[in-house]
Protein backbone atom coordinates (compact mmCIF):
# COMPACT_ATOMS: atom_id res chain seq x y z
CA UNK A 1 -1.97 112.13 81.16
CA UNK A 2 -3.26 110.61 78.47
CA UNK A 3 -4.96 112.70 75.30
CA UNK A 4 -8.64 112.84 75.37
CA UNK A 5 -10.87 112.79 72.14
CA UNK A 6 -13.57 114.19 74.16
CA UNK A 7 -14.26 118.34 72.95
CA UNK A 8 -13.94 121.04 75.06
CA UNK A 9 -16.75 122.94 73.48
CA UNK A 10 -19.81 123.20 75.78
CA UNK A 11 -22.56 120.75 74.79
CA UNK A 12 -25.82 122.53 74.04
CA UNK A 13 -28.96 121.35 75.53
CA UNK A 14 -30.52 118.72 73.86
CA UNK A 15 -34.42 119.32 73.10
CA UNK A 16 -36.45 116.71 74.01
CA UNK A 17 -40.64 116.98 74.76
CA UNK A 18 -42.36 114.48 76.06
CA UNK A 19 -45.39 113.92 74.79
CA UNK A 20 -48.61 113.70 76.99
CA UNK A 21 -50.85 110.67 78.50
CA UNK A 22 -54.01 110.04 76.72
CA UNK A 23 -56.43 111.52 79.16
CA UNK A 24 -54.76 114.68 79.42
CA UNK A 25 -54.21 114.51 75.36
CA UNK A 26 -57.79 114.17 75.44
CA UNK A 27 -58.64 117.04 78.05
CA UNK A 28 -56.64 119.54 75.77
CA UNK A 29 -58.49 118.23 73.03
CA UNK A 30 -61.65 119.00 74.61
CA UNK A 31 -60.97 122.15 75.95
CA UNK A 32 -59.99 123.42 72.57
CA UNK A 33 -62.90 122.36 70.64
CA UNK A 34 -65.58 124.23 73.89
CA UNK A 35 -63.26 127.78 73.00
CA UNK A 36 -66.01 128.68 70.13
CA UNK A 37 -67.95 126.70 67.78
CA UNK A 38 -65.12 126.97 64.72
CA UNK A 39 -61.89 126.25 66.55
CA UNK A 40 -59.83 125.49 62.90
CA UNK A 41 -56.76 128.11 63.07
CA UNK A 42 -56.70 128.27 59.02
CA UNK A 43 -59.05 127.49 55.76
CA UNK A 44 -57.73 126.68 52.29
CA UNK A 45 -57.61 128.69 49.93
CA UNK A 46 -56.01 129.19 45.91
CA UNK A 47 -54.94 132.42 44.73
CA UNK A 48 -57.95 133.52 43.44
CA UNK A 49 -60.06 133.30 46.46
CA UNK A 50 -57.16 134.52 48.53
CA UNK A 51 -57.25 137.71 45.75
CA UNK A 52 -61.16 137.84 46.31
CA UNK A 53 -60.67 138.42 50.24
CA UNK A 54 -58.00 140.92 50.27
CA UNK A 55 -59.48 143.27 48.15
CA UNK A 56 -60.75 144.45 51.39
CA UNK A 57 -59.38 145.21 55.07
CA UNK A 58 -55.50 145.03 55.56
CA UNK A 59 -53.65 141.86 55.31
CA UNK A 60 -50.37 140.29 56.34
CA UNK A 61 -48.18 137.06 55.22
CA UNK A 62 -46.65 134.59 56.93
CA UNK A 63 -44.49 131.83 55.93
CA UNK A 64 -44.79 128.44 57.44
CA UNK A 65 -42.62 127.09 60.07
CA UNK A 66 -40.19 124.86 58.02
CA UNK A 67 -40.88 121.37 59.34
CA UNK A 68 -43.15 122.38 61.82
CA UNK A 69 -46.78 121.88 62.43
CA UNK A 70 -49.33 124.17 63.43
CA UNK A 71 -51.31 123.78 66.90
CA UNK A 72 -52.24 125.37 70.21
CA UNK A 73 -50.50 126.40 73.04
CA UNK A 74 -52.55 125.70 76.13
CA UNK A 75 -52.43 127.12 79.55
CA UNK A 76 -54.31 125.70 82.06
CA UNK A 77 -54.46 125.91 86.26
CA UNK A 78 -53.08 122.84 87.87
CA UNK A 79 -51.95 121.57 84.16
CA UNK A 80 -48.47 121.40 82.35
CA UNK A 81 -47.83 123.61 79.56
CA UNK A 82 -49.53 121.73 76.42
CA UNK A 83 -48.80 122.06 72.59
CA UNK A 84 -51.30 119.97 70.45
CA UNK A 85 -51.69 119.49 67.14
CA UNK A 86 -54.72 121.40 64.70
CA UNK A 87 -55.67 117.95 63.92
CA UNK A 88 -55.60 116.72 67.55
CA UNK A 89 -52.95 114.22 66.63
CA UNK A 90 -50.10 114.75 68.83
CA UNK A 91 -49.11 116.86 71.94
CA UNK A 92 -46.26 117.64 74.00
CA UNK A 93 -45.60 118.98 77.32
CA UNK A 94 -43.83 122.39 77.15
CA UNK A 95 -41.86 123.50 79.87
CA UNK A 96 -41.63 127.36 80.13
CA UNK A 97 -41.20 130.03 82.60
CA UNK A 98 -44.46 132.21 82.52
CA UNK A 99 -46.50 133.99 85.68
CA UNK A 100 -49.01 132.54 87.34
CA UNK A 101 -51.92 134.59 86.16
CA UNK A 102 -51.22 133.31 82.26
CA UNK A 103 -52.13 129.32 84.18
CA UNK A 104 -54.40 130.66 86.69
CA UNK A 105 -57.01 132.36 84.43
CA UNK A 106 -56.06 130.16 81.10
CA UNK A 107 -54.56 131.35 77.91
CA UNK A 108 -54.44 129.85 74.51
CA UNK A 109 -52.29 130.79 71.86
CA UNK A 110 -51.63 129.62 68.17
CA UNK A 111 -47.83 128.35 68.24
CA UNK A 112 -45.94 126.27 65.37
CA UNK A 113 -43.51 123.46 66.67
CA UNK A 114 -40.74 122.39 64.91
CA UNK A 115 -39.37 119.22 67.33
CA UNK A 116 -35.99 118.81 64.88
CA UNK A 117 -34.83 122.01 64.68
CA UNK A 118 -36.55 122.65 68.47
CA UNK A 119 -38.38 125.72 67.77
CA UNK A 120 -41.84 127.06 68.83
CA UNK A 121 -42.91 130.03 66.89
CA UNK A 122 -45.91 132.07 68.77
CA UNK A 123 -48.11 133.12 66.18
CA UNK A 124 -51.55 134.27 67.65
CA UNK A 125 -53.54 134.88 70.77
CA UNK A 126 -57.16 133.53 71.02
CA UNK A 127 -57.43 133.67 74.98
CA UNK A 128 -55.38 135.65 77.04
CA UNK A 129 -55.85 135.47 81.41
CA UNK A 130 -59.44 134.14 80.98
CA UNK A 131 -60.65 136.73 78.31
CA UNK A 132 -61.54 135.51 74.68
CA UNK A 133 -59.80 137.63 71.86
CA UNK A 134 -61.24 136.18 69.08
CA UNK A 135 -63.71 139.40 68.18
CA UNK A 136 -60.57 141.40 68.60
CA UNK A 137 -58.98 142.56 65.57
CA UNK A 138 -55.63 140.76 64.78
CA UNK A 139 -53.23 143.82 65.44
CA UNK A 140 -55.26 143.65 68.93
CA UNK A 141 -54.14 139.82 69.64
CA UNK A 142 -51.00 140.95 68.56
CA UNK A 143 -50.17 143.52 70.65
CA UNK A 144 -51.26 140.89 73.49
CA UNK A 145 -49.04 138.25 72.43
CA UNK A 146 -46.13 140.20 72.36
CA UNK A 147 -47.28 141.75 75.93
CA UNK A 148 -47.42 138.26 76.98
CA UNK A 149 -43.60 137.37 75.30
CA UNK A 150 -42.33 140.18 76.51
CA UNK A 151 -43.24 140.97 80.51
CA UNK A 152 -44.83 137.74 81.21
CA UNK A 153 -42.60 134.80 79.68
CA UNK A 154 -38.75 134.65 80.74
CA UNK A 155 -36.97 132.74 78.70
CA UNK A 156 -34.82 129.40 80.38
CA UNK A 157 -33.01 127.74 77.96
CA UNK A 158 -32.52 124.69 80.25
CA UNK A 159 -35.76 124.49 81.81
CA UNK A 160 -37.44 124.75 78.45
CA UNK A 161 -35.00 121.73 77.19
CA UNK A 162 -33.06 123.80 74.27
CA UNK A 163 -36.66 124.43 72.81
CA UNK A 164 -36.40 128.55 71.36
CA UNK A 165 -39.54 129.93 71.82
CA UNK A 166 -39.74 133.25 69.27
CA UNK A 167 -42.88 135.62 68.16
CA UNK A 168 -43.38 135.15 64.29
CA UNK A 169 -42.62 137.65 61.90
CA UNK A 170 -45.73 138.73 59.63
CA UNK A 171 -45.12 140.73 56.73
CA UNK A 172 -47.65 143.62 55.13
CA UNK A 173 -49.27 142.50 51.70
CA UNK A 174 -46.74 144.17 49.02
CA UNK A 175 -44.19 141.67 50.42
CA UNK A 176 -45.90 139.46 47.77
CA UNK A 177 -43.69 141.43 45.12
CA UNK A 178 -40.67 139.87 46.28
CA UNK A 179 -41.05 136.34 46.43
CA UNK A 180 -44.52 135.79 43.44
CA UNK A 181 -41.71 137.62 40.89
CA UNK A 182 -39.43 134.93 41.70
CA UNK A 183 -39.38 131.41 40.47
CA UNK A 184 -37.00 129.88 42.42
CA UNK A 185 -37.78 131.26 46.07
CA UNK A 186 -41.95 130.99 45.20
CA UNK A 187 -43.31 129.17 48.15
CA UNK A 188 -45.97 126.39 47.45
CA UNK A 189 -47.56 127.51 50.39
CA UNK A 190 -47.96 130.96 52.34
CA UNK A 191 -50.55 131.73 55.39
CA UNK A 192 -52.32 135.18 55.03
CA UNK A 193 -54.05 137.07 58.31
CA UNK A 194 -56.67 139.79 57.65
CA UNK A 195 -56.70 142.24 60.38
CA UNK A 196 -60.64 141.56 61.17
CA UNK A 197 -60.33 137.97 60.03
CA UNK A 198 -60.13 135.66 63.32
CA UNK A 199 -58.74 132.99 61.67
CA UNK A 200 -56.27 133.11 59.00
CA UNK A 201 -55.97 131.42 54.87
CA UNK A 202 -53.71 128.72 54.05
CA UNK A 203 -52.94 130.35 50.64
CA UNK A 204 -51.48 127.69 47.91
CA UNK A 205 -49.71 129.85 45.98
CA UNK A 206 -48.30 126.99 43.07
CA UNK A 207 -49.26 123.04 42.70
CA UNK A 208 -45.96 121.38 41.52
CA UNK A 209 -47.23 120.55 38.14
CA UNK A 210 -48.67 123.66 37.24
CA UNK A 211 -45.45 125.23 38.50
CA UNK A 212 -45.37 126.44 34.70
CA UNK A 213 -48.51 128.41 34.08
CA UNK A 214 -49.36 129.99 37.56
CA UNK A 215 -47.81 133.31 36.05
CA UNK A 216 -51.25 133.71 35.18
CA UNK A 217 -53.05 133.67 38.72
CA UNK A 218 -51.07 135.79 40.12
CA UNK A 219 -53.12 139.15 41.06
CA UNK A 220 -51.64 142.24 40.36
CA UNK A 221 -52.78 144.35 43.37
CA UNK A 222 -50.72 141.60 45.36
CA UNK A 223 -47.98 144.09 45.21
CA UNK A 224 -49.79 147.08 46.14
CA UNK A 225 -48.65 148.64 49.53
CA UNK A 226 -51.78 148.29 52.05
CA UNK A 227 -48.86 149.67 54.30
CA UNK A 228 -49.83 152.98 53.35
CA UNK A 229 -53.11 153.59 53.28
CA UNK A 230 -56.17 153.01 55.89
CA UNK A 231 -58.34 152.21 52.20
CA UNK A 232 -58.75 148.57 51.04
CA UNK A 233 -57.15 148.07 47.94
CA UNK A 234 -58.75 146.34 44.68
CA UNK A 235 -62.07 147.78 43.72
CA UNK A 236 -61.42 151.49 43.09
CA UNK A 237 -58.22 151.74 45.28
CA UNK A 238 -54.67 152.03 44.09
CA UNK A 239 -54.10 151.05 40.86
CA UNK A 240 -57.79 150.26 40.24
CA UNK A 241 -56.74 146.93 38.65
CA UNK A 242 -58.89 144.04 39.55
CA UNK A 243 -57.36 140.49 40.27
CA UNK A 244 -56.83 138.43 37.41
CA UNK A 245 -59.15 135.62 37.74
CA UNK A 246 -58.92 132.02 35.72
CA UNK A 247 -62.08 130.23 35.40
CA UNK A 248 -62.14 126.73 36.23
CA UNK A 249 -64.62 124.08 34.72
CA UNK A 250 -67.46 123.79 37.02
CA UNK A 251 -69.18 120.57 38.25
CA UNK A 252 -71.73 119.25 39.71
CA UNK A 253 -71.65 116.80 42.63
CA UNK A 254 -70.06 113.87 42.44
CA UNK A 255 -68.79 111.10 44.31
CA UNK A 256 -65.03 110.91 45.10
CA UNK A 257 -62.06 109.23 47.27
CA UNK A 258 -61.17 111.61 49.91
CA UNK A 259 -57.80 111.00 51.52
CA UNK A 260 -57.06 113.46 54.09
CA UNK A 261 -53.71 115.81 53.84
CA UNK A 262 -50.81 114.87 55.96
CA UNK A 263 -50.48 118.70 57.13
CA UNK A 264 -53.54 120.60 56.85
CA UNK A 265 -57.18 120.20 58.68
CA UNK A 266 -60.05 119.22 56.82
CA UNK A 267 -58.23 119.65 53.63
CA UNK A 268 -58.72 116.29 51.40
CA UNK A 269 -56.67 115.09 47.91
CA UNK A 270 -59.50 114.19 45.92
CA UNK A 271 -59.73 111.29 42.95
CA UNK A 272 -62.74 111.20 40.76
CA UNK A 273 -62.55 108.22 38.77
CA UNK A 274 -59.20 107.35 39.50
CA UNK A 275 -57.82 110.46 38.31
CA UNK A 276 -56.40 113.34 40.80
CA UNK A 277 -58.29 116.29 40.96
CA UNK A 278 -56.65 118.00 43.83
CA UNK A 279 -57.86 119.38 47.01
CA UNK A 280 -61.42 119.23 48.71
CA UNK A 281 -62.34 121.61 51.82
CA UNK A 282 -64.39 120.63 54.64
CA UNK A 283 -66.13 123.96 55.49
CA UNK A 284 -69.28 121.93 58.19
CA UNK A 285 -67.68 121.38 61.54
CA UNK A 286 -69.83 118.75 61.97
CA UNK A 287 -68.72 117.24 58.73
CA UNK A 288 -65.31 117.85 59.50
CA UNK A 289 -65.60 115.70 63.05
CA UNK A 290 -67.50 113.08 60.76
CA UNK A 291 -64.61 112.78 58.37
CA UNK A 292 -62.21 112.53 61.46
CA UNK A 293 -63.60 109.67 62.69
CA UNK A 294 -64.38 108.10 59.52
CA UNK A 295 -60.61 108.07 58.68
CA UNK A 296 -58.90 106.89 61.85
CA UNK A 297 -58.85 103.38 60.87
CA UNK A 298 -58.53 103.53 57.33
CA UNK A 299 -56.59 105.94 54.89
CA UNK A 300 -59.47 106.66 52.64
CA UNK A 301 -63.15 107.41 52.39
CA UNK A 302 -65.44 107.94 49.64
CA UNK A 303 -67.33 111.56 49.78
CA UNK A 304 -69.79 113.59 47.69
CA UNK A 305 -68.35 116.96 46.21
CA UNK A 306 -69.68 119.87 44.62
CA UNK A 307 -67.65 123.23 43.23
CA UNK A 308 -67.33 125.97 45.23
CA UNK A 309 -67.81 129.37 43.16
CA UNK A 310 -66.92 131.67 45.88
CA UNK A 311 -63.69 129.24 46.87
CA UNK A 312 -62.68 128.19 43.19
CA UNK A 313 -62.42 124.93 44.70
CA UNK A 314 -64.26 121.62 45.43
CA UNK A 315 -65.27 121.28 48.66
CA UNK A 316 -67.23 118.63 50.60
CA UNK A 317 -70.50 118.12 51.47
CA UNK A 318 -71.24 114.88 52.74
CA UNK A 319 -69.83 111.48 53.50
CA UNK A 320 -71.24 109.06 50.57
């Protein structure tokens, strides 16, 4: 007999999706945007404003999926298992082993896909077996979705393709402490759930080229342990320190290229005059839709902006 080059070691299973036909793209689509009348899963937010909103309730971190992309998990009677986009981009079909009443009654859940590295990381429950969660606090929907991981999803490697579907890991607030002190493992970016906030930040903790000086934005009571107490922290709580704020030159409104972010929902790189000024939110729903549209066919669009005092940002108001 003659040798074989061929291994011995058991192939794993490839992970491939297949992404969905444009009506039912558009049907998960729709039935995502009737859940509530804000259906965004995260709003932008710096340091500072981040700083502003945790000086009350408890928080938690998490870090982004690497090379994933956040979206919804849908489940729907008579439908496949869908995964689509926040920006209603892209969806795949997602074959799992769950019970019946999780199609039967529908279920939505925030999930991050990663298609490389074939991951799906469950991250929230907003409707679980027909009943909205979305007043519920977040250790509530979390309890829910790991009720939901744990009795009513069985896991089947081959069924679901080689796709690993995992709960994510959220960490309290005084995890900041190890990862703000250091340079080299700072994230750029960093989501951040309140436990009576229904839908979460999308902190950006350091722009490349101000790498350098963001020492300075980086609130103390970060690093206080919310673990430990039922009290918010900031004003008059442990430590008594107040975040360290940086003021940024206001303006008035003015007219700017908007070209939407390749990651993050109604989140805009903004140049006045030709000059980057960084990033614009879209906080109207209607607006946001607007701007949607607006930049399907072509990369840019001119808007009007005005500075947001309570977000230290720009954000904008209308399409010019």
């Amino acid at each position: 007999m003659e040798p074989s080059l061929r291994s011995s070691t058991p192939r794993g299973v490839e992970c491939k999706l297949r992404r969905t036909d444009p009506a039912l793209h558009e049907t998960m689509k729709r039935f995502v945007e009737s859940i509530c009348q804000d259906v965004r899963i995260s709003q932008h937010a710096d340091l500072i404003y981040a700083a502003k909103r945790m000086e009350t309730d408890i928080w938690y971190w998490l870090s982004p999926l690497a090379g994933g992309r956040v979206g919804y998990l849908i489940f729907l009677p008579d439908q496949p298992v869908i995964w689509i986009d926040d920006q209603f981009k892209q969806s795949f079909k997602i074959q799992m082993r769950v019970s019946s009443d999780v199609y039967k009654k529908h279920s939505v859940m925030v999930a991050s896909l990663n298609k490389t590295d074939c991951m799906l990381r469950l991250e929230d429950a907003w409707i679980y077996k027909g009943k909205s969660l979305l007043n519920h606090t977040f250790t509530k929907r979390w309890e829910t979705l790991l009720e939901f991981y744990g009795e009513e999803f069985k896991e089947d490697l081959k069924l679901q393709q080689g796709l690993n579907i995992q709960p994510a890991s959220f960490t309290p607030l005084h995890s900041a402490k190890e990862w703000l002190s250091d340079e080299q493992r700072r994230p750029s970016l960093m989501f951040a759930q309140g436990e009576k906030a229904p839908r979460r930040l999308r902190v950006q903790i350091q722009e490349r080229e101000k790498a350098e000086n963001d020492k300075a934005i980086v609130p103390p009571f970060f690093y206080a342990d919310q673990a430990e107490k039922k009290v918010p922290i900031g004003k008059g709580g442990k430590g008594g320190q107040k975040p360290m704020f940086v003021e940024e030159e206001t303006t008035s409104d003015s007219i700017a290229k908007a070209i939407a972010h390749d990651e993050y929902p109604d989140t805009y790189n903004i140049w006045i005059k030709g000059v980057k000024r960084g990033y614009a939110a879209v906080q109207d729903l209607d607006l946001s839709r607007i701007l949607r549209e607006a930049t399907k066919d072509k990369k840019e669009v001119m808007v009007r902006i005005e500075w947001n005092e309570e977000f230290n940002m720009y954000q904008i108001v209308s399409q010019a």
